[in-house]
Protein backbone atom coordinates (compact mmCIF):
# COMPACT_ATOMS: atom_id res chain seq x y z
CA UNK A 1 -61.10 -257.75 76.52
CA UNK A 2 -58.26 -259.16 78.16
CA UNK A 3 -54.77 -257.38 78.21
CA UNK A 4 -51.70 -259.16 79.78
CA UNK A 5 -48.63 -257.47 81.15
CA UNK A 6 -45.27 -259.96 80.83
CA UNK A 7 -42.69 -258.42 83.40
CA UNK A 8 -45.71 -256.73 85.36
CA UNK A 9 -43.58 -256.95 88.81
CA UNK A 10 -41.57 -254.16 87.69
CA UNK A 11 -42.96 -250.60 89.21
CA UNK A 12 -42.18 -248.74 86.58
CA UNK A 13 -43.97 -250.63 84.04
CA UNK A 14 -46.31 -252.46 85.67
CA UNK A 15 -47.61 -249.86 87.59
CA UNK A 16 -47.39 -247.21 84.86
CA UNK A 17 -49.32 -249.23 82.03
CA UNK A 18 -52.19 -250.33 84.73
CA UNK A 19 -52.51 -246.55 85.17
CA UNK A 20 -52.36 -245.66 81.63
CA UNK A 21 -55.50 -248.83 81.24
CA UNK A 22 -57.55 -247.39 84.29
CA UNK A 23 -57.49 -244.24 82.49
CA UNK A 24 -59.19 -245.04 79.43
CA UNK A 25 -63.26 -244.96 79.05
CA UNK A 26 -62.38 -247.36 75.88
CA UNK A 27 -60.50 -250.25 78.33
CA UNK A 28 -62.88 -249.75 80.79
CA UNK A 29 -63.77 -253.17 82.69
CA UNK A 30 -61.28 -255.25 80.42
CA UNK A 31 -59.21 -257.80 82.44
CA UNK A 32 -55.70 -257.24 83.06
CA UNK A 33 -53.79 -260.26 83.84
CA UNK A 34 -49.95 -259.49 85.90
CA UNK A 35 -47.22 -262.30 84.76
CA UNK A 36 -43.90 -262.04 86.75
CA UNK A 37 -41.33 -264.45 87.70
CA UNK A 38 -40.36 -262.76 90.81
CA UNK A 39 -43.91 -263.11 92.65
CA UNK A 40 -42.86 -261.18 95.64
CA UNK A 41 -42.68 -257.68 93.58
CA UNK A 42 -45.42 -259.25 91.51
CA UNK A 43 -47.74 -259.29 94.64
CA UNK A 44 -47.00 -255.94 95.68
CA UNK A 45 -48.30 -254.68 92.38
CA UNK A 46 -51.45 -256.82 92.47
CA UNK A 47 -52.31 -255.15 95.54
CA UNK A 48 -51.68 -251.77 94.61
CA UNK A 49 -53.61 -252.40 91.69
CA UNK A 50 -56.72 -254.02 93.63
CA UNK A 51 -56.43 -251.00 96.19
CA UNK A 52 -56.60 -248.52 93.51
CA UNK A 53 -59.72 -250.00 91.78
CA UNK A 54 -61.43 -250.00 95.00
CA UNK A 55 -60.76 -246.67 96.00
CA UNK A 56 -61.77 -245.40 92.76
CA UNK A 57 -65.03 -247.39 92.25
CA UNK A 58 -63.38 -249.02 88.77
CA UNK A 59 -64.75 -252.43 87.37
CA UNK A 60 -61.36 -253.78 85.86
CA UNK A 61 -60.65 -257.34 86.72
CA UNK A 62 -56.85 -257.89 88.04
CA UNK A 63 -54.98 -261.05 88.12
CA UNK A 64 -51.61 -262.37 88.62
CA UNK A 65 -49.71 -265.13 88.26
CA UNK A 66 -45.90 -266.89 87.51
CA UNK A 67 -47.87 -269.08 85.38
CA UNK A 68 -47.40 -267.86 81.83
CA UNK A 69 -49.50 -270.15 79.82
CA UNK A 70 -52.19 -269.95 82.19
CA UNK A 71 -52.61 -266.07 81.67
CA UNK A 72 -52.41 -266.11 78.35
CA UNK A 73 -55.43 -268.00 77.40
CA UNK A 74 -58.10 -265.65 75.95
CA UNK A 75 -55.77 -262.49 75.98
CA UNK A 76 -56.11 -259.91 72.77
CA UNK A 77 -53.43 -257.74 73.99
CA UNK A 78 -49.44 -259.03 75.46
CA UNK A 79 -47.31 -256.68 76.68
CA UNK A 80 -43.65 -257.62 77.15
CA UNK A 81 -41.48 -255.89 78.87
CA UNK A 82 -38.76 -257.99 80.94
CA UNK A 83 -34.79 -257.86 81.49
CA UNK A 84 -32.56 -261.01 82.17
CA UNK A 85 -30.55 -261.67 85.01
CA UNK A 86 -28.76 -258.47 87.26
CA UNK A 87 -29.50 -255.84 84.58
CA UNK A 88 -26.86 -253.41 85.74
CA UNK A 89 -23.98 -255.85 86.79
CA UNK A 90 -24.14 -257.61 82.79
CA UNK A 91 -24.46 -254.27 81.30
CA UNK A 92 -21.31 -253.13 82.93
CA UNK A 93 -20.08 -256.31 81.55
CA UNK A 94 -21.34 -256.33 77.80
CA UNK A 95 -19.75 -252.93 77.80
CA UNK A 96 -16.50 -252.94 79.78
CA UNK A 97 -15.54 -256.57 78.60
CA UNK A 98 -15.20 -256.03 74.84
CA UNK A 99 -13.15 -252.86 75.53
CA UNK A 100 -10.27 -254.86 77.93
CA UNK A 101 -10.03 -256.78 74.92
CA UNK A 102 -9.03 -253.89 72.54
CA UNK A 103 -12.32 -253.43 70.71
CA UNK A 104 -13.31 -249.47 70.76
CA UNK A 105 -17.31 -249.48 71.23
CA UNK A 106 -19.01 -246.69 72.70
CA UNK A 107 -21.50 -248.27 75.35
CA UNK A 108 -23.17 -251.74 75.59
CA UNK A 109 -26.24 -251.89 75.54
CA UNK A 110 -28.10 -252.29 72.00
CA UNK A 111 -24.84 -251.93 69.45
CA UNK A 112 -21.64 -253.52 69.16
CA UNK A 113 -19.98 -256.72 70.68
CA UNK A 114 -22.11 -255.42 73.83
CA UNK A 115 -25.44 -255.35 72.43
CA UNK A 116 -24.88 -258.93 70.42
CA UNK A 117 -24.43 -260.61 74.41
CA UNK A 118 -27.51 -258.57 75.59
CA UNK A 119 -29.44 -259.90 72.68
CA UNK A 120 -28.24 -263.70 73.23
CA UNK A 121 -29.61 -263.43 76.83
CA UNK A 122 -32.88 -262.00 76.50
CA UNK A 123 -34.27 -263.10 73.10
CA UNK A 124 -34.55 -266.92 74.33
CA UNK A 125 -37.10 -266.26 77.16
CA UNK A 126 -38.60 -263.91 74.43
CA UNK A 127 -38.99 -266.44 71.65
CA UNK A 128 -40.45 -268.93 74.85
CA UNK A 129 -42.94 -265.90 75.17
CA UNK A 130 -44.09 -265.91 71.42
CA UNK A 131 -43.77 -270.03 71.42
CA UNK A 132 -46.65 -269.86 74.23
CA UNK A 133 -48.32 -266.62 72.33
CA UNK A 134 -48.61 -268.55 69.27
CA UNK A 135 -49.89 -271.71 70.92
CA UNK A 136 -52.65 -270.14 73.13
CA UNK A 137 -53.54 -266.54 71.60
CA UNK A 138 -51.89 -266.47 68.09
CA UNK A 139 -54.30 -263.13 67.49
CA UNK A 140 -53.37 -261.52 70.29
CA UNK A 141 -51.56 -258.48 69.59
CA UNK A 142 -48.03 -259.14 70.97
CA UNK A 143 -46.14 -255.57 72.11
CA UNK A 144 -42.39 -255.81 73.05
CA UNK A 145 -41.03 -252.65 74.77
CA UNK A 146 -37.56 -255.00 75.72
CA UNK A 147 -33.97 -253.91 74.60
CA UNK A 148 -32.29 -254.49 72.56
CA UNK A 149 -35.16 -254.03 70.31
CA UNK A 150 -34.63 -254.32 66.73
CA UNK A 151 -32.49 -257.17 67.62
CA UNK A 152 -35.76 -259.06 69.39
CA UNK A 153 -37.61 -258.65 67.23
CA UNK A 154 -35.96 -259.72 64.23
CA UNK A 155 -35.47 -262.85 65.67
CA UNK A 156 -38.80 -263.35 66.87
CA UNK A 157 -40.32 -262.78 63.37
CA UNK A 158 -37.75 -265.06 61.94
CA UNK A 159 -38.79 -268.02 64.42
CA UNK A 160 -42.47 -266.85 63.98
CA UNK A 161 -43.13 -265.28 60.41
CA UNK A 162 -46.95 -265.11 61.49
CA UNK A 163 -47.16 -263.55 65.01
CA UNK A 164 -48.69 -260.43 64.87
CA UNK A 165 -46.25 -257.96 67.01
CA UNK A 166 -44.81 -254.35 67.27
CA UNK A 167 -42.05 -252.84 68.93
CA UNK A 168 -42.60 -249.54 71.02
CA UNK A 169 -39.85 -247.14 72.05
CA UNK A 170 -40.24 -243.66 74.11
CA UNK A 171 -37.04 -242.31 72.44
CA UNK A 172 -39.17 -240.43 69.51
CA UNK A 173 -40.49 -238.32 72.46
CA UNK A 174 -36.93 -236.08 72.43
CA UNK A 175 -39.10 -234.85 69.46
CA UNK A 176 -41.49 -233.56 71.02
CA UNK A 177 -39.78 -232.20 73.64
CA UNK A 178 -36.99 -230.10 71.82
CA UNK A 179 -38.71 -229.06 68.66
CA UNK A 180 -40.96 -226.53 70.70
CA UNK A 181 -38.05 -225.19 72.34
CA UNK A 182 -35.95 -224.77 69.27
CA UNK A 183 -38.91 -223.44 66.91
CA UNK A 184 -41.11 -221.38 70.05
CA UNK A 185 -44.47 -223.21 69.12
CA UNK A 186 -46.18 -225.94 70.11
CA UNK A 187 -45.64 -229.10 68.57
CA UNK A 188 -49.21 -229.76 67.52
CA UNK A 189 -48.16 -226.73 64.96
CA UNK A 190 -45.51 -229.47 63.27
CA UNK A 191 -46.10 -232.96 61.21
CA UNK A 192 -42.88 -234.70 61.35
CA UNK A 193 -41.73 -238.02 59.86
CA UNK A 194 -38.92 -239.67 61.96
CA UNK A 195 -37.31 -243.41 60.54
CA UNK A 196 -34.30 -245.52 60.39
CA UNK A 197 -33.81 -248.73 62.77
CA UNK A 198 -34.59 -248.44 66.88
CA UNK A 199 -32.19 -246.02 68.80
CA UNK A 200 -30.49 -245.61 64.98
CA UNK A 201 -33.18 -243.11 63.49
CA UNK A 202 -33.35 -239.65 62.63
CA UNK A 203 -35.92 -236.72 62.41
CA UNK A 204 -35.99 -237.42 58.14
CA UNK A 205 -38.85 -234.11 57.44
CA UNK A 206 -41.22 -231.77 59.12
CA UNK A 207 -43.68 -229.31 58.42
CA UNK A 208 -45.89 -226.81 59.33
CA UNK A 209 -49.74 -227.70 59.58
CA UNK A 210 -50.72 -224.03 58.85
CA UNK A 211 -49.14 -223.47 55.41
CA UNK A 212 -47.39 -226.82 54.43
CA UNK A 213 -44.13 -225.06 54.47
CA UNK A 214 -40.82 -227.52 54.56
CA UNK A 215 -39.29 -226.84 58.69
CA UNK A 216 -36.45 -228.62 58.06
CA UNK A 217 -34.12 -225.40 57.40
CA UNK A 218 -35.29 -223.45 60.48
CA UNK A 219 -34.79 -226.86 62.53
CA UNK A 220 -31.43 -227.00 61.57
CA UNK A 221 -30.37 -223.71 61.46
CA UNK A 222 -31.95 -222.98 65.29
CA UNK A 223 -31.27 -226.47 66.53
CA UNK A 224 -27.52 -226.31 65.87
CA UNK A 225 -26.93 -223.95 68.50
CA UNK A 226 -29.41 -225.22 70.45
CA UNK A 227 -28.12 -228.48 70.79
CA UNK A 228 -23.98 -227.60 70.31
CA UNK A 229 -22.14 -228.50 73.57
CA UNK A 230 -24.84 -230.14 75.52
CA UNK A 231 -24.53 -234.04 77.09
CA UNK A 232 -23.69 -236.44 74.78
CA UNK A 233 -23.99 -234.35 71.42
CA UNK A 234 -20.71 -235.06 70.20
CA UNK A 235 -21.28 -237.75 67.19
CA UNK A 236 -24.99 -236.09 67.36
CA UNK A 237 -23.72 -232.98 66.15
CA UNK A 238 -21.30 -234.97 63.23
CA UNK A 239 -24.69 -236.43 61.81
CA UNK A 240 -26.14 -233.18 61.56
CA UNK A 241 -23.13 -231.97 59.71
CA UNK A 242 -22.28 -234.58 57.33
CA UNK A 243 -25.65 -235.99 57.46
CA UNK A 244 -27.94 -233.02 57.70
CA UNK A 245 -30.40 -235.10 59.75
CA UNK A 246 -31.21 -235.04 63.42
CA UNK A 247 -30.76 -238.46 65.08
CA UNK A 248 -33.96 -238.76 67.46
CA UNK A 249 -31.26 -239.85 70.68
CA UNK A 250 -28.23 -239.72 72.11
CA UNK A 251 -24.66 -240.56 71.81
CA UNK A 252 -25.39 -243.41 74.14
CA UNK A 253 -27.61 -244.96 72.11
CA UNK A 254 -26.56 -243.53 68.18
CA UNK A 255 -22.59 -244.31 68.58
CA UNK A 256 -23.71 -248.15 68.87
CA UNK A 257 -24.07 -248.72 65.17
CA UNK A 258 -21.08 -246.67 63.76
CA UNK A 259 -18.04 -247.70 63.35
CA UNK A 260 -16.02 -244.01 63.61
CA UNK A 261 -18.02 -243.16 66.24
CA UNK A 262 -15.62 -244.05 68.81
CA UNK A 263 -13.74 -240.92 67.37
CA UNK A 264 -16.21 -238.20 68.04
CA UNK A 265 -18.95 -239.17 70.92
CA UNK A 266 -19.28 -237.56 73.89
CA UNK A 267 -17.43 -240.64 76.48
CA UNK A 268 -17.61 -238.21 79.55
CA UNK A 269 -21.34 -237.21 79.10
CA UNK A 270 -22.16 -241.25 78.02
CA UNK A 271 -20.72 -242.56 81.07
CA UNK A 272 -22.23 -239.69 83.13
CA UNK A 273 -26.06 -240.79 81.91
CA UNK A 274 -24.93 -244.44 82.65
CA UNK A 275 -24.27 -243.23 86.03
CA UNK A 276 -27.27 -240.89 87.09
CA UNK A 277 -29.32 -243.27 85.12
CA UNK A 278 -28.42 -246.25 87.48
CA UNK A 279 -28.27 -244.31 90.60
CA UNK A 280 -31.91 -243.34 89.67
CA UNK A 281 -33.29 -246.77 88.89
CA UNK A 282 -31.29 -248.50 91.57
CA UNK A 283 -32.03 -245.94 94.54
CA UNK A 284 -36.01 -244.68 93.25
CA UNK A 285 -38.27 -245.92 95.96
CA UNK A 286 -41.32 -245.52 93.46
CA UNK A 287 -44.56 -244.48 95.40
CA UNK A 288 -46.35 -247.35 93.87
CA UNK A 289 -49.96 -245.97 94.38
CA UNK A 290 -48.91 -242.67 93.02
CA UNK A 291 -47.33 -244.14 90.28
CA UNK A 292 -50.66 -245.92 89.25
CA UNK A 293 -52.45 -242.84 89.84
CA UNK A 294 -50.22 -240.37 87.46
CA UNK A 295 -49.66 -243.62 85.03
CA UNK A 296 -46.56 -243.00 82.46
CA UNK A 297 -45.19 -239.61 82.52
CA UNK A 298 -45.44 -237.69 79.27
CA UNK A 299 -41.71 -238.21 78.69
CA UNK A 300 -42.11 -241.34 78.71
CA UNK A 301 -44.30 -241.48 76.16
CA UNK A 302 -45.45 -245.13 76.24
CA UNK A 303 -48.02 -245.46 73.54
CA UNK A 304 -49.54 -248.87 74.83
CA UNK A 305 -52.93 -247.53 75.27
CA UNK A 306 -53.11 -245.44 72.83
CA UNK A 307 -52.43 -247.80 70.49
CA UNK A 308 -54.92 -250.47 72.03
CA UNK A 309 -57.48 -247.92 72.10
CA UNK A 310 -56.95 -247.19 68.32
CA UNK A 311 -56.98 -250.25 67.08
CA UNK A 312 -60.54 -251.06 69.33
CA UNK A 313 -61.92 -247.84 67.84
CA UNK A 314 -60.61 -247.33 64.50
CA UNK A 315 -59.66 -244.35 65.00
CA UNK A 316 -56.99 -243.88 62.24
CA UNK A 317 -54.68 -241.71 64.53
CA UNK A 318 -50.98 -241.77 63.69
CA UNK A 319 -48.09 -242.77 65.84
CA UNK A 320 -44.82 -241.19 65.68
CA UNK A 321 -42.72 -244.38 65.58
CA UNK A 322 -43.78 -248.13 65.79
CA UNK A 323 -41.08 -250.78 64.89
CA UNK A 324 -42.78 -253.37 62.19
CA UNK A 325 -41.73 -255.68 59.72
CA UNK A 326 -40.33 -253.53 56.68
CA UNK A 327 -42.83 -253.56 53.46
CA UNK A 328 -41.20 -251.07 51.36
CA UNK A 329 -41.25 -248.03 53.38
CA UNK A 330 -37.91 -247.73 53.54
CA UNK A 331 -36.72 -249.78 50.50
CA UNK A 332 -33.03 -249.41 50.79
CA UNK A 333 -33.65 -252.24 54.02
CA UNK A 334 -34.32 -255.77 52.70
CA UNK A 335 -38.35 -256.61 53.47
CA UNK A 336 -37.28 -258.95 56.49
CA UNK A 337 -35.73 -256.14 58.24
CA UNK A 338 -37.83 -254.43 61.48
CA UNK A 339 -37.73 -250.57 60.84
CA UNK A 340 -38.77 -247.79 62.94
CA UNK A 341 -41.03 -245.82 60.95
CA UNK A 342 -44.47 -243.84 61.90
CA UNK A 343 -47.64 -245.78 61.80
CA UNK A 344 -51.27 -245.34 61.67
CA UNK A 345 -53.35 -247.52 63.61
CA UNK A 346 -56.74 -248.41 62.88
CA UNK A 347 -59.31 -251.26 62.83
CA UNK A 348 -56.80 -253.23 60.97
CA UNK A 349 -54.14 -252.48 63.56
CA UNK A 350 -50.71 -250.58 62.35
CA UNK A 351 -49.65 -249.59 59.08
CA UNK A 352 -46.28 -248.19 58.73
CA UNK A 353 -45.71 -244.99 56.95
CA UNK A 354 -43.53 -244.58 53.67
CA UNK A 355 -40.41 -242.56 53.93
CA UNK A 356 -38.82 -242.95 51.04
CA UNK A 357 -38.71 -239.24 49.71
CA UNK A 358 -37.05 -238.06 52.45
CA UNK A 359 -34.55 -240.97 53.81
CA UNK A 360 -31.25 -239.42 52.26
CA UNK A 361 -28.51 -242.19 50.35
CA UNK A 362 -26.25 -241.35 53.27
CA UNK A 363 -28.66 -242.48 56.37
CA UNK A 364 -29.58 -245.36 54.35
CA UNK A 365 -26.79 -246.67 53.49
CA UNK A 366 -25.38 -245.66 57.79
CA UNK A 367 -28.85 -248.52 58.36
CA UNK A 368 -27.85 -250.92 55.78
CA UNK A 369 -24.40 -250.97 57.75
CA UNK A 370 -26.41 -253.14 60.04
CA UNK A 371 -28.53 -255.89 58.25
CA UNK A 372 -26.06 -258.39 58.54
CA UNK A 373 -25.26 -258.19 62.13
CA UNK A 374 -28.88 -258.64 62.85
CA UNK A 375 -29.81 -261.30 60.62
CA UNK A 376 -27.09 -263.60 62.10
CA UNK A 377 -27.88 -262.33 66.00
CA UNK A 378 -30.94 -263.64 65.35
CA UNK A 379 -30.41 -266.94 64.27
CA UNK A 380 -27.10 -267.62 66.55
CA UNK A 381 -29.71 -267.23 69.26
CA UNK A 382 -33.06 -269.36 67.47
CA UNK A 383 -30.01 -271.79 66.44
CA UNK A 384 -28.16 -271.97 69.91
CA UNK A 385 -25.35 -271.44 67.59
CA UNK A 386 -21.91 -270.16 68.98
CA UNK A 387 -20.30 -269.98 65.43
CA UNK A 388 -23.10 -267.81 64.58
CA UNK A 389 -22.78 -265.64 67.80
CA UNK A 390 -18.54 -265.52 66.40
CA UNK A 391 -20.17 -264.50 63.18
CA UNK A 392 -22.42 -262.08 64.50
CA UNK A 393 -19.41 -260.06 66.37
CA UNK A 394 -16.93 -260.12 63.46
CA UNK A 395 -19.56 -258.75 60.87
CA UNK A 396 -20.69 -256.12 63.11
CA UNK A 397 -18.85 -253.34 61.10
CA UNK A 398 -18.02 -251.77 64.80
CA UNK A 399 -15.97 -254.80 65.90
CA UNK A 400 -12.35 -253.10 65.21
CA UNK A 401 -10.45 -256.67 65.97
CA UNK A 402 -10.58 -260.33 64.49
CA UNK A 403 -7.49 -261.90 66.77
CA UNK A 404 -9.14 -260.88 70.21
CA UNK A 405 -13.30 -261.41 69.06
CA UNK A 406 -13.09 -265.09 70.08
CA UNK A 407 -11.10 -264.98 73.23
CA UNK A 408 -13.71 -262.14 74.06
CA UNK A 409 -16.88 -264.21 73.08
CA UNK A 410 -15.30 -266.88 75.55
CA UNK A 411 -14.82 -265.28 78.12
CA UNK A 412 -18.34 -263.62 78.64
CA UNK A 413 -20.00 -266.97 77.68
CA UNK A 414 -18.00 -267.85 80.56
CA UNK A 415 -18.88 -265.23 83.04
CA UNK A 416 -22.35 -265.39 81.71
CA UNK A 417 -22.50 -269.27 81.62
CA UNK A 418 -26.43 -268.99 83.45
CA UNK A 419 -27.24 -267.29 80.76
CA UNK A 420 -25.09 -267.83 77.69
CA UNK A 421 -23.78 -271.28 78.21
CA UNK A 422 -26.65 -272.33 75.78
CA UNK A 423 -23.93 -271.29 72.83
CA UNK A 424 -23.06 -274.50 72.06
């Protein structure tokens, strides 16, 4: 069994997922092979990694490389997990750029005008990945955790209709986290069903094991209060009204996709995240042996190896949210679309789960807002296209201006030429 981690240099992941595999009696002795283009941080984790297995007596085989192709050959399993560039410097961009030039979106990270220039940077070096995927290991099981995510991965499964790949998210985890607290039990009581698109999904029914008995009401009528004047709950609290669904995040990530969002989210407590959450990343000296020891933190909730380990055993177990090709289970999305749906995983690896009887008109139709936007991302970046990438910012339906899209596009391909100067 060999399981290869793409963007392995970063301590976060790399280190987290190798102690998430060197806890499981079911990966036990498998090879892990460490890709990384920066092979100064990549060293550092090799050697935490080798330290770790000797200390512990483990028999897991640890390699790493810059060579790609090389560590691909014979892999089952390919984790990717990679940003482009100075992640923090062009996200500031991607979100502060589109609003000098008059166009009102939220943050810029997944959504809008922002999200569309994120996407055309990182899904090239993505569809590379798959390219060498599909050339070496075309059965491996391919596993993006990147950003923006439904974005990548519609336009790797446009380029590569056959690659066999799933998109994992920890967002679904605000689920288990807040339901407890607004019910009082645990959350093994509850069977939920969660869907829409990545960071665009809602909390669509739950139940309660003992009885069967619908918990929708009680989670609405508790979590109102509950959730009413806390950070970024201001368009969060408009779905629940008009909507009577719970989105599964935050204003940060929800107010992306809507066009009247601009109205109602919570700017003070999105820019306040933006700014804890980069002081965090940017000033976290990560204890890199600890962080192998304790592997991903519950809140996390990276499902990696719990997925691997499902598939290996056929276990049957369901996932909260995996984001798959569309194939009916939610059937107001065309079949090429990438949903974010609960899964079970077995054998045959994951099968998404049918929501149909509880995804209201209203959600839907909120998702189908978004189709077009990511059909043409997707092939302004597989076509190198810059009148697609024009295309792709005036038919996002939260792109308030037509005179000032082009100067806008411009001017980041411009400031992003290493990147983005590709547009031709």
């Amino acid at each position: 069994m060999k399981i290869v981690l793409i963007g392995a240099g970063s301590a976060m992941f790399g280190l987290g997922a190798l102690g998430d595999i060197f806890k499981s009696k079911v990966l036990e002795g498998c090879e892990v092979a460490l890709v990384d283009i920066n092979h100064v941080a990549l060293g550092e984790v090799e050697k935490v990694a080798k330290a770790y297995i000797s200390d512990n007596g483990l028999q897991y085989t640890i390699s790493a490389t810059t060579e790609r192709k090389e560590a691909l050959k014979g892999a089952d399993f390919v984790l990717i997990s990679i940003e482009i560039g100075d992640r923090y410097e062009l996200w500031e961009m991607d979100w502060h750029l589109p609003q000098q030039f008059g166009i009102k979106q939220v943050y810029g990270e997944n959504g809008g005008p922002g999200g569309i220039f994120h996407s055309l940077r990182i899904i090239p070096p993505i569809l590379d990945i798959c390219s060498d995927v599909m050339d070496i290991c075309p059965d491996a099981l391919v596993m993006n955790l990147s950003n923006p995510m439904t974005n990548i991965m519609t336009a790797v499964v446009r380029k590569y209709p056959d690659i066999n790949i799933v998109g994992l998210c920890h967002e679904v985890s605000s689920l288990v986290i807040h339901l407890p607290k607004i019910l009082d039990i645990p959350f093994e009581e509850l069977h939920i069903r969660a869907g829409g698109l990545n960071h665009f999904s809602c909390l669509l029914d739950a139940t309660y094991r003992k009885d069967g008995s619908n918990a929708m009401p009680e989670i609405l009528e508790k979590g109102i209060p509950y959730f009413e004047g806390t950070l970024e709950r201001g368009l969060f609290m408009y779905i629940i009204k008009y909507f009577g669904k719970i989105p599964i995040t935050t204003d940060s990530h929800f107010s992306e996709y809507i066009h009247w969002a601009q109205e109602v989210a919570d700017h003070v407590g999105v820019m306040d995240f933006y700014t804890n959450y980069k002081k965090e990343c940017l000033g976290h000296q990560v204890d890199m042996y600890n962080r192998v020891k304790s592997g991903t933190l519950p809140e996390e909730y990276w499902r990696v190896v719990p997925i691997i380990e499902g598939i290996l055993t056929n276990d049957g177990h369901e996932e909260l949210a995996v984001n798959i090709l569309n194939k009916g289970y939610i059937s107001a999305l065309p079949e090429d679309t990438i949903v974010e749906v609960p899964g079970t995983v077995d054998g045959k690896g994951i099968q998404g789960t049918d929501v149909n009887d509880v995804m209201p008109l209203g959600f839907s139709s909120l998702l189908c807002n978004r189709i077009g936007v990511l059909r043409v991302c997707a092939e302004a970046a597989i076509q190198k296209s810059r009148e697609l990438a024009l295309q792709a910012l005036l038919v996002d339906t939260t792109n308030n201006s037509i005179l000032q899209t082009e100067r806008l596009l411009d001017e980041v391909i411009s400031q992003q030429k290493e990147y983005l100067g590709y547009l031709k």
